[in-house]
C-alpha atoms as a PDB file:
ATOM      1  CA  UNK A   1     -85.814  35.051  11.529  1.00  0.00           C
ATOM      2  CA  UNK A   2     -83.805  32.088  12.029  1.00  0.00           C
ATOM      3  CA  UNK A   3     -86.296  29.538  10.825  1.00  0.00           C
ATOM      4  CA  UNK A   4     -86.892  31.520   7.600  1.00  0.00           C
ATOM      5  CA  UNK A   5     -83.256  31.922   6.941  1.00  0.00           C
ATOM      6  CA  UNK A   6     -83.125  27.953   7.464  1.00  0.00           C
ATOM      7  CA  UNK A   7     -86.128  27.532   5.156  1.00  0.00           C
ATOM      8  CA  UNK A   8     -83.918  29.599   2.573  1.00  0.00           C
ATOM      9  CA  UNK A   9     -80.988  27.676   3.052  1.00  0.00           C
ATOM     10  CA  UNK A  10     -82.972  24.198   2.362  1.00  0.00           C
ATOM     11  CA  UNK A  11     -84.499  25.774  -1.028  1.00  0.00           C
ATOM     12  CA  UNK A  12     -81.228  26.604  -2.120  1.00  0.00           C
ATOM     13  CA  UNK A  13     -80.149  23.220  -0.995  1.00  0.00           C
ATOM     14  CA  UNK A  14     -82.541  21.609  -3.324  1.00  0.00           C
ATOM     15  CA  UNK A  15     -81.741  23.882  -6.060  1.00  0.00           C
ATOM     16  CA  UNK A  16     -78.156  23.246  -6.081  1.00  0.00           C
ATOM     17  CA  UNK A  17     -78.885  19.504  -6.102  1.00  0.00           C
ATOM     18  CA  UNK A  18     -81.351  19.130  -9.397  1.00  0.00           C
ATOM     19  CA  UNK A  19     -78.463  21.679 -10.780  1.00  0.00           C
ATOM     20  CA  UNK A  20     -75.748  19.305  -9.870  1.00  0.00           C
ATOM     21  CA  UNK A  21     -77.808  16.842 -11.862  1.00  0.00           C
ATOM     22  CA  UNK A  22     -77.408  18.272 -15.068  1.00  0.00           C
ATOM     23  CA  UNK A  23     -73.842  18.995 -14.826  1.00  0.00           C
ATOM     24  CA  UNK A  24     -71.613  17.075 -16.636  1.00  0.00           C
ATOM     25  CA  UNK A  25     -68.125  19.114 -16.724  1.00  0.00           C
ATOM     26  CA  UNK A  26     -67.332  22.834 -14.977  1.00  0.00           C
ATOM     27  CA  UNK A  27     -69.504  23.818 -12.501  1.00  0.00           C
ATOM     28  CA  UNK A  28     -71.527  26.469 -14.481  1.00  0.00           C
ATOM     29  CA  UNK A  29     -72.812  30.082 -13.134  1.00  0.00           C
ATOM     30  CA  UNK A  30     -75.815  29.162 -12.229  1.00  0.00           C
ATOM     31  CA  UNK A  31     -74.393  26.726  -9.757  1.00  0.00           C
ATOM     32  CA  UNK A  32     -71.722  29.009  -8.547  1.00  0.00           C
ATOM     33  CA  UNK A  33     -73.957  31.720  -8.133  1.00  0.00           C
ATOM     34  CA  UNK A  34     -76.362  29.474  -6.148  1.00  0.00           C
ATOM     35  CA  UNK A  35     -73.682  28.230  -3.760  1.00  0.00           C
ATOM     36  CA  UNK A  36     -72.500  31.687  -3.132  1.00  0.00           C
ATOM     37  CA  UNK A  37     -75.863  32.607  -2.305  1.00  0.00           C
ATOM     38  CA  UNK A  38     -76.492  29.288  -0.047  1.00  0.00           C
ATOM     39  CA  UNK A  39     -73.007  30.221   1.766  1.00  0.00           C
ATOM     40  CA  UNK A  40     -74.240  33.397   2.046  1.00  0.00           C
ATOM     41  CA  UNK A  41     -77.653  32.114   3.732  1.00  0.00           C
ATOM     42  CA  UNK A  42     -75.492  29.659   6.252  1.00  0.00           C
ATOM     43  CA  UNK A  43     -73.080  32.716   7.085  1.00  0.00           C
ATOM     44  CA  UNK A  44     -75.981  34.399   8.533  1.00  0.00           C
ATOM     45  CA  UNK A  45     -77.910  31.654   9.638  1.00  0.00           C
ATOM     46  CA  UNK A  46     -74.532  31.019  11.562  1.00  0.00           C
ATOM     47  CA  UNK A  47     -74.617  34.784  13.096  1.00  0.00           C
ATOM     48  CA  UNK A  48     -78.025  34.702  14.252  1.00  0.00           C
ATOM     49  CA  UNK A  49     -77.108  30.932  16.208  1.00  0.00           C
ATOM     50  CA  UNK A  50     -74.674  33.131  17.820  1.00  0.00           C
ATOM     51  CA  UNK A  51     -76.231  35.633  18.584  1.00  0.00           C
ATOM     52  CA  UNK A  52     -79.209  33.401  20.450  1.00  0.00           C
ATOM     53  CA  UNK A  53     -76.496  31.449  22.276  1.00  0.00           C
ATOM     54  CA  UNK A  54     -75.027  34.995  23.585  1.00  0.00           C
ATOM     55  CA  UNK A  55     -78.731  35.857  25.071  1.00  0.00           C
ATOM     56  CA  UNK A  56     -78.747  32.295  26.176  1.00  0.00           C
ATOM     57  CA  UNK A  57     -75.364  32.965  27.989  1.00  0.00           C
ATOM     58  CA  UNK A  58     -75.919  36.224  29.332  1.00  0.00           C
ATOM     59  CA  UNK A  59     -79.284  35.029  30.720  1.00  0.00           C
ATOM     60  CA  UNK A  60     -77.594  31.881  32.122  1.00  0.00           C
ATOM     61  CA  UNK A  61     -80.434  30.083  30.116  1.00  0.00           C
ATOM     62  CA  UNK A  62     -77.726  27.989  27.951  1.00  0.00           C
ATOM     63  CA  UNK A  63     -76.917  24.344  29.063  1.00  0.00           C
ATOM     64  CA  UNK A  64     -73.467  24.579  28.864  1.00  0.00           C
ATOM     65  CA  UNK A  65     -72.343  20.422  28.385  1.00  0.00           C
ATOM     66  CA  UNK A  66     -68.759  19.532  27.608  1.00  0.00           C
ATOM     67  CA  UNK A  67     -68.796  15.708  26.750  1.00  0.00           C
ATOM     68  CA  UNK A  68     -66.094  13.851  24.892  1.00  0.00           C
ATOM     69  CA  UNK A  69     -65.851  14.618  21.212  1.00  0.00           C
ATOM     70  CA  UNK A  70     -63.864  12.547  18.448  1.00  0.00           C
ATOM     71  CA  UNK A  71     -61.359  14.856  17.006  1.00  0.00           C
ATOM     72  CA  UNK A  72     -61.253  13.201  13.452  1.00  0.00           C
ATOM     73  CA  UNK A  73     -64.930  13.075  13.679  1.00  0.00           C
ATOM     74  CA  UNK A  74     -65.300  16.825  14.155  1.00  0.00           C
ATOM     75  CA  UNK A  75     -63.300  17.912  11.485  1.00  0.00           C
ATOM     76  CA  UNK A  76     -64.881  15.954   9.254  1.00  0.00           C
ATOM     77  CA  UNK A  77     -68.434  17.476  10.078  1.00  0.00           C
ATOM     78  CA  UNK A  78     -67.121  21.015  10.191  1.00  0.00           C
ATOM     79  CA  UNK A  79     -64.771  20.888   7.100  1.00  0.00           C
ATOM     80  CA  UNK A  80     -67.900  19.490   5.100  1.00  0.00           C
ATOM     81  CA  UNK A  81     -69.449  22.572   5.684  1.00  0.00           C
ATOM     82  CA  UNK A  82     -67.375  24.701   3.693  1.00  0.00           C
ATOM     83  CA  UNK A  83     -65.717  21.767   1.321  1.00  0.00           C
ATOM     84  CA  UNK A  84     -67.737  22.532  -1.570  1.00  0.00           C
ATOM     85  CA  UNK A  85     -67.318  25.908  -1.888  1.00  0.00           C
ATOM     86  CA  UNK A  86     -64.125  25.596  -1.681  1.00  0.00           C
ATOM     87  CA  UNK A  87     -64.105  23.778  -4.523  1.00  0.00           C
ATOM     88  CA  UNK A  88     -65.918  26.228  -6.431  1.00  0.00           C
ATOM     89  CA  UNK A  89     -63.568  28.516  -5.530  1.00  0.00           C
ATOM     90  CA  UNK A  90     -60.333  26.385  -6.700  1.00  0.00           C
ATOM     91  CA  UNK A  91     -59.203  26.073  -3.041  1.00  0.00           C
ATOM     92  CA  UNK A  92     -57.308  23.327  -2.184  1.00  0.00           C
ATOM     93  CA  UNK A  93     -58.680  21.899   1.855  1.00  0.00           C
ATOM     94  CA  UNK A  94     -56.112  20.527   4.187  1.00  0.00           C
ATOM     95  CA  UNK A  95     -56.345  18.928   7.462  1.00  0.00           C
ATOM     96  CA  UNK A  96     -53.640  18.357  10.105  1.00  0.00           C
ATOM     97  CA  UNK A  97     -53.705  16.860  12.975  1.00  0.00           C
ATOM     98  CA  UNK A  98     -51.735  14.340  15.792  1.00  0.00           C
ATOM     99  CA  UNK A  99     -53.235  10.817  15.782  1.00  0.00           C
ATOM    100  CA  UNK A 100     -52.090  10.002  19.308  1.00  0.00           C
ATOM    101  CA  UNK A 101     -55.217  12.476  20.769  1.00  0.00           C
ATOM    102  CA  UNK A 102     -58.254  11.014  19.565  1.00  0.00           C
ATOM    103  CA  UNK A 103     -60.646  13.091  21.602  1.00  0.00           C
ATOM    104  CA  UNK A 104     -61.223  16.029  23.870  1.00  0.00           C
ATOM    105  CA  UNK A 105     -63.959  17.487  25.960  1.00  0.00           C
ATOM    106  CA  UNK A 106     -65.756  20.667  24.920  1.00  0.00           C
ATOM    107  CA  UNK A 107     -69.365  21.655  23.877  1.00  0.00           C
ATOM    108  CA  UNK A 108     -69.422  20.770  20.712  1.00  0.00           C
ATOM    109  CA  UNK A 109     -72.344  22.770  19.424  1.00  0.00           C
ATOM    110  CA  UNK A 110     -70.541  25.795  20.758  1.00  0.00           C
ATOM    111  CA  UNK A 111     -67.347  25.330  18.980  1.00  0.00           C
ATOM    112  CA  UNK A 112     -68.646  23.811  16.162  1.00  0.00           C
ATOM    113  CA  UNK A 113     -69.876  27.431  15.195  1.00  0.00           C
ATOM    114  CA  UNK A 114     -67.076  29.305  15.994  1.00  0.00           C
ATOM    115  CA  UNK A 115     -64.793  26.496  14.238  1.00  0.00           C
ATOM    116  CA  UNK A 116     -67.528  27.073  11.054  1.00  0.00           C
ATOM    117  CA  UNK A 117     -67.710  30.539  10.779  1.00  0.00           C
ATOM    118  CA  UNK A 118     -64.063  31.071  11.005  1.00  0.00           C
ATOM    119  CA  UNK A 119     -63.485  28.148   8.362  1.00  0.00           C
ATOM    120  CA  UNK A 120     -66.199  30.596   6.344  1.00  0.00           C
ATOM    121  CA  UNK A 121     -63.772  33.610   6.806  1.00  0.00           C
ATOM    122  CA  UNK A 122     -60.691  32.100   5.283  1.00  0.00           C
ATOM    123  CA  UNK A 123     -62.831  30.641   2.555  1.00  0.00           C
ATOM    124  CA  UNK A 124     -63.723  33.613   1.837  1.00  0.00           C
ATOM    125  CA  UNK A 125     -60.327  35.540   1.700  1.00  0.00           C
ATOM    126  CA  UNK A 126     -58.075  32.819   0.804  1.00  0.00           C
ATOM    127  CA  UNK A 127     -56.152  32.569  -2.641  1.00  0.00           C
ATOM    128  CA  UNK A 128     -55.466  29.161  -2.970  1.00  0.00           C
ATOM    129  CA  UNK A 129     -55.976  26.976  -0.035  1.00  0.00           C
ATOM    130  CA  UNK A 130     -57.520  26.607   3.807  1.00  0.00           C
ATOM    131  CA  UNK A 131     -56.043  24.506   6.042  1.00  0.00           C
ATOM    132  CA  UNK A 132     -57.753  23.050   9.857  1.00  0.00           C
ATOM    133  CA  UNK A 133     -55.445  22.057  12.208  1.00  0.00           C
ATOM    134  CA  UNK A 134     -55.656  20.316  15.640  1.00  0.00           C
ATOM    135  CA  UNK A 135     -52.915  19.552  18.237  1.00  0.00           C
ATOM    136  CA  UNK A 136     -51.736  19.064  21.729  1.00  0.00           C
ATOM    137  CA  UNK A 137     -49.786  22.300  23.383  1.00  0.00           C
ATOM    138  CA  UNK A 138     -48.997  22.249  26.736  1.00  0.00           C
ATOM    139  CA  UNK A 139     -51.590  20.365  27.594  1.00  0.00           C
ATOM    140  CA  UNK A 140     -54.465  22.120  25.524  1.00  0.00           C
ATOM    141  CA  UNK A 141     -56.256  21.277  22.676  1.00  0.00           C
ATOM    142  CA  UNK A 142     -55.078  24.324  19.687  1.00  0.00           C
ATOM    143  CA  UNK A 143     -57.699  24.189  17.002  1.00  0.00           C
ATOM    144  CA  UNK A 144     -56.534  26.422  13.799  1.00  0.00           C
ATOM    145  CA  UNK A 145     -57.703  27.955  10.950  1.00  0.00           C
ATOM    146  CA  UNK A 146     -55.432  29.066   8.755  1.00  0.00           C
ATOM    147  CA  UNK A 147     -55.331  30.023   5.128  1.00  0.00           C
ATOM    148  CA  UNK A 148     -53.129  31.751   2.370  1.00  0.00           C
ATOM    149  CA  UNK A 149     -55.022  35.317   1.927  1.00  0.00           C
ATOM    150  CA  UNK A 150     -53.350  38.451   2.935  1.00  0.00           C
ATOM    151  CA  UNK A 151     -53.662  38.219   6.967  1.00  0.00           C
ATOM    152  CA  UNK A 152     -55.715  40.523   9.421  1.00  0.00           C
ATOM    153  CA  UNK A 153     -55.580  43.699   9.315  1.00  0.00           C
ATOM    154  CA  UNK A 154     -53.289  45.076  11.833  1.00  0.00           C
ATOM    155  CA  UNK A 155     -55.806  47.448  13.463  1.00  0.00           C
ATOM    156  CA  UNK A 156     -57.554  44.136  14.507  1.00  0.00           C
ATOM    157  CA  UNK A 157     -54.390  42.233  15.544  1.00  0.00           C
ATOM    158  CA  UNK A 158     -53.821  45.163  17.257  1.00  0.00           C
ATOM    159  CA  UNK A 159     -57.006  45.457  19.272  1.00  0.00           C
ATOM    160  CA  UNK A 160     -57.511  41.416  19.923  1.00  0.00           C
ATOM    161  CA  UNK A 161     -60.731  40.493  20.946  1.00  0.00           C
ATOM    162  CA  UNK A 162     -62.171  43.696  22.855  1.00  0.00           C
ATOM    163  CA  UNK A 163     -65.104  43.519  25.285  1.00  0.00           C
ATOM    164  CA  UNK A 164     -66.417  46.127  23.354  1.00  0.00           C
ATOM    165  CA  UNK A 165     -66.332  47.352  19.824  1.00  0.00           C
ATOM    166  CA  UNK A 166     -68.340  49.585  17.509  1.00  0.00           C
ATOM    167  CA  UNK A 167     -69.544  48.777  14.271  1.00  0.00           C
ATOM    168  CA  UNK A 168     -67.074  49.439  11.652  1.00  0.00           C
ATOM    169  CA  UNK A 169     -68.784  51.658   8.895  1.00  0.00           C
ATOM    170  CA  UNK A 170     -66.760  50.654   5.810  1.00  0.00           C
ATOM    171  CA  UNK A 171     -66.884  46.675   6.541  1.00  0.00           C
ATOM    172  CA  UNK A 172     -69.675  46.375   8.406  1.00  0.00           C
ATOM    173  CA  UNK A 173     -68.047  44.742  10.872  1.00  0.00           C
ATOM    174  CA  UNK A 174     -69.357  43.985  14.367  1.00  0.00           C
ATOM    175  CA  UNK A 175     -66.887  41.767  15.836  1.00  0.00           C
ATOM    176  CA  UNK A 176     -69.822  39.628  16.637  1.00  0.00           C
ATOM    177  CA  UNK A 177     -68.022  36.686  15.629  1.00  0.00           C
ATOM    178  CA  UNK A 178     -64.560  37.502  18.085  1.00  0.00           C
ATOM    179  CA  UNK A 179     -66.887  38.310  20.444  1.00  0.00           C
ATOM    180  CA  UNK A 180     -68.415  34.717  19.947  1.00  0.00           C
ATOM    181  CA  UNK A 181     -65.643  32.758  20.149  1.00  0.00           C
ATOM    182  CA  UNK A 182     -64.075  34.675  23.451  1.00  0.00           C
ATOM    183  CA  UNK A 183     -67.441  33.447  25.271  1.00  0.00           C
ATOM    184  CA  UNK A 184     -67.382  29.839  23.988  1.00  0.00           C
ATOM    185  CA  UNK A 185     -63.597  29.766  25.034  1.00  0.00           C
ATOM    186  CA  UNK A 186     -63.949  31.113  28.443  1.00  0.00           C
ATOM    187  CA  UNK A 187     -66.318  28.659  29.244  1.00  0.00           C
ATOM    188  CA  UNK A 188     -64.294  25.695  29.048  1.00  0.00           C
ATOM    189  CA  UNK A 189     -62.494  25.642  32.366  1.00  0.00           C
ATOM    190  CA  UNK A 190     -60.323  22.609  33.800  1.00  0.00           C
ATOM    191  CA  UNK A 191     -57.492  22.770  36.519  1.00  0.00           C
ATOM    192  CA  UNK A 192     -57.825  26.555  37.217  1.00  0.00           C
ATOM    193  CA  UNK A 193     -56.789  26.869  33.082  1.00  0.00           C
ATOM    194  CA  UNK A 194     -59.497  28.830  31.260  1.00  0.00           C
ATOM    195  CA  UNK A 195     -60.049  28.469  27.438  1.00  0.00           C
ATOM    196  CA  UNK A 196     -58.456  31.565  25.065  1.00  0.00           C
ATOM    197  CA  UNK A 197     -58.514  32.344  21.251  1.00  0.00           C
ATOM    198  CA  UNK A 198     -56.062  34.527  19.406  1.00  0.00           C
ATOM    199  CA  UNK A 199     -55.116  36.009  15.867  1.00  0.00           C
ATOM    200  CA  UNK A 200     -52.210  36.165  13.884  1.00  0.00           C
ATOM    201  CA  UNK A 201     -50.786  36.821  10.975  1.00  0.00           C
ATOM    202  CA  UNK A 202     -47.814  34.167   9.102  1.00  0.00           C
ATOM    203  CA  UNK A 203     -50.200  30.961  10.921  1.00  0.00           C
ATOM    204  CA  UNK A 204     -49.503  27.936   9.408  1.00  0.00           C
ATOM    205  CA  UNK A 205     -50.408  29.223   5.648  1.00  0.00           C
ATOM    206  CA  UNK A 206     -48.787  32.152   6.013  1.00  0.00           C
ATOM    207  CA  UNK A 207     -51.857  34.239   6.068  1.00  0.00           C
ATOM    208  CA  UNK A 208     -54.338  35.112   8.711  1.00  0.00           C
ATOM    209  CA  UNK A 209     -54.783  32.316  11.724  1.00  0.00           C
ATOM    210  CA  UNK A 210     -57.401  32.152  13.815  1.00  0.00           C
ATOM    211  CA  UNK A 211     -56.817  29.923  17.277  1.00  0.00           C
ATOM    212  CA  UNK A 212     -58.991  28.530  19.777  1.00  0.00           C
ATOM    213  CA  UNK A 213     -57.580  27.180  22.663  1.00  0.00           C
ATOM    214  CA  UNK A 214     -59.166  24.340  25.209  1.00  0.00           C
ATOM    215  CA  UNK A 215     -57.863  23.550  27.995  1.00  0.00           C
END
């Protein structure tokens, strides 16, 4: 399923290209409505990664390999990933972050898709801009997304990130993604400190903020 969704994504790739081409002002519908449907594509392309590294996990089949990662370097590769449609979308993309901490260990692959799919979330509900944020807090790397929308619903700030949660009927919702992220974060482990993530609602936009937290 995977590969097919991939093949999907690189046809719509390719489409969006020769479009690109032949604009010469506004974006028209045509390429909107092929972005949304690429983002679309990557979104679940994203979910099903997940959901094989969870397997992986669970089976104790996934080689789990922190190594030092360039901060600047990261945010670069994961903010590309949703740049465009931002820009679609009239959303303005900001990064922050301290330029005395260079780099950090983690598994990049790892948080690189829970860092993705949550910049994919605030895309998607923000009204004017997203904003990725990393910095030093007691001695942990905080990695933030943050945007402008109207915040998490307080059922779900209420409930955190449960061990185990039904599918919600009206959104669909499996809380795959929390689910996700808990893992990734709980595996990074260093001086008896063990990796967290958290919601909240105010963040450094003032609307929803999703936090990941590595020690």
């Amino acid at each position: 399923m995977k590969n097919s969704v991939s093949v999907i994504a690189a046809y719509l790739e390719d489409a969006l290209a020769q479009l690109a081409q032949a604009e010469v002002a506004q974006p028209s519908q045509a390429v909107t409505s092929t972005y949304q449907a690429l983002y679309e594509t990557q979104r679940v392309n994203g979910n099903l990664v997940q959901l094989m590294a969870i397997f992986k996990l669970q089976e104790g089949m996934y080689p789990f390999q922190p190594t030092e990662v360039l901060l600047d370097e990261f945010a670069d590769e994961v903010l590309d990933r949703v740049r465009q449609l931002a820009r679609l979308k009239g959303l303005e993309v900001l990064h922050a972050a301290q330029e005395d901490v260079p780099a950090w260990f983690f598994d990049h692959d790892l948080i690189n898709s829970v860092v993705v799919q949550s910049l994919f979330n605030s895309v998607r509900y923000a009204r004017t801009k997203i904003q990725l944020s990393l910095r030093i807090r007691d001695g942990q790397l905080e990695i933030e997304v943050a945007d402008d929308g109207p915040g998490f619903p307080d059922l779900m700030l209420e409930e955190g990130f449960p061990s185990r949660q039904g599918i919600d009927v009206r959104t669909g919702s499996t809380g795959l993604g929390l689910f996700f992220s808990r893992m990734a974060a709980g595996l990074h482990q260093r001086g008896g400190t063990t990796g967290s993530t958290r919601l909240s609602n105010g963040g450094a936009l003032g609307g929803g903020s999703f936090v990941i937290v590595l020690p």
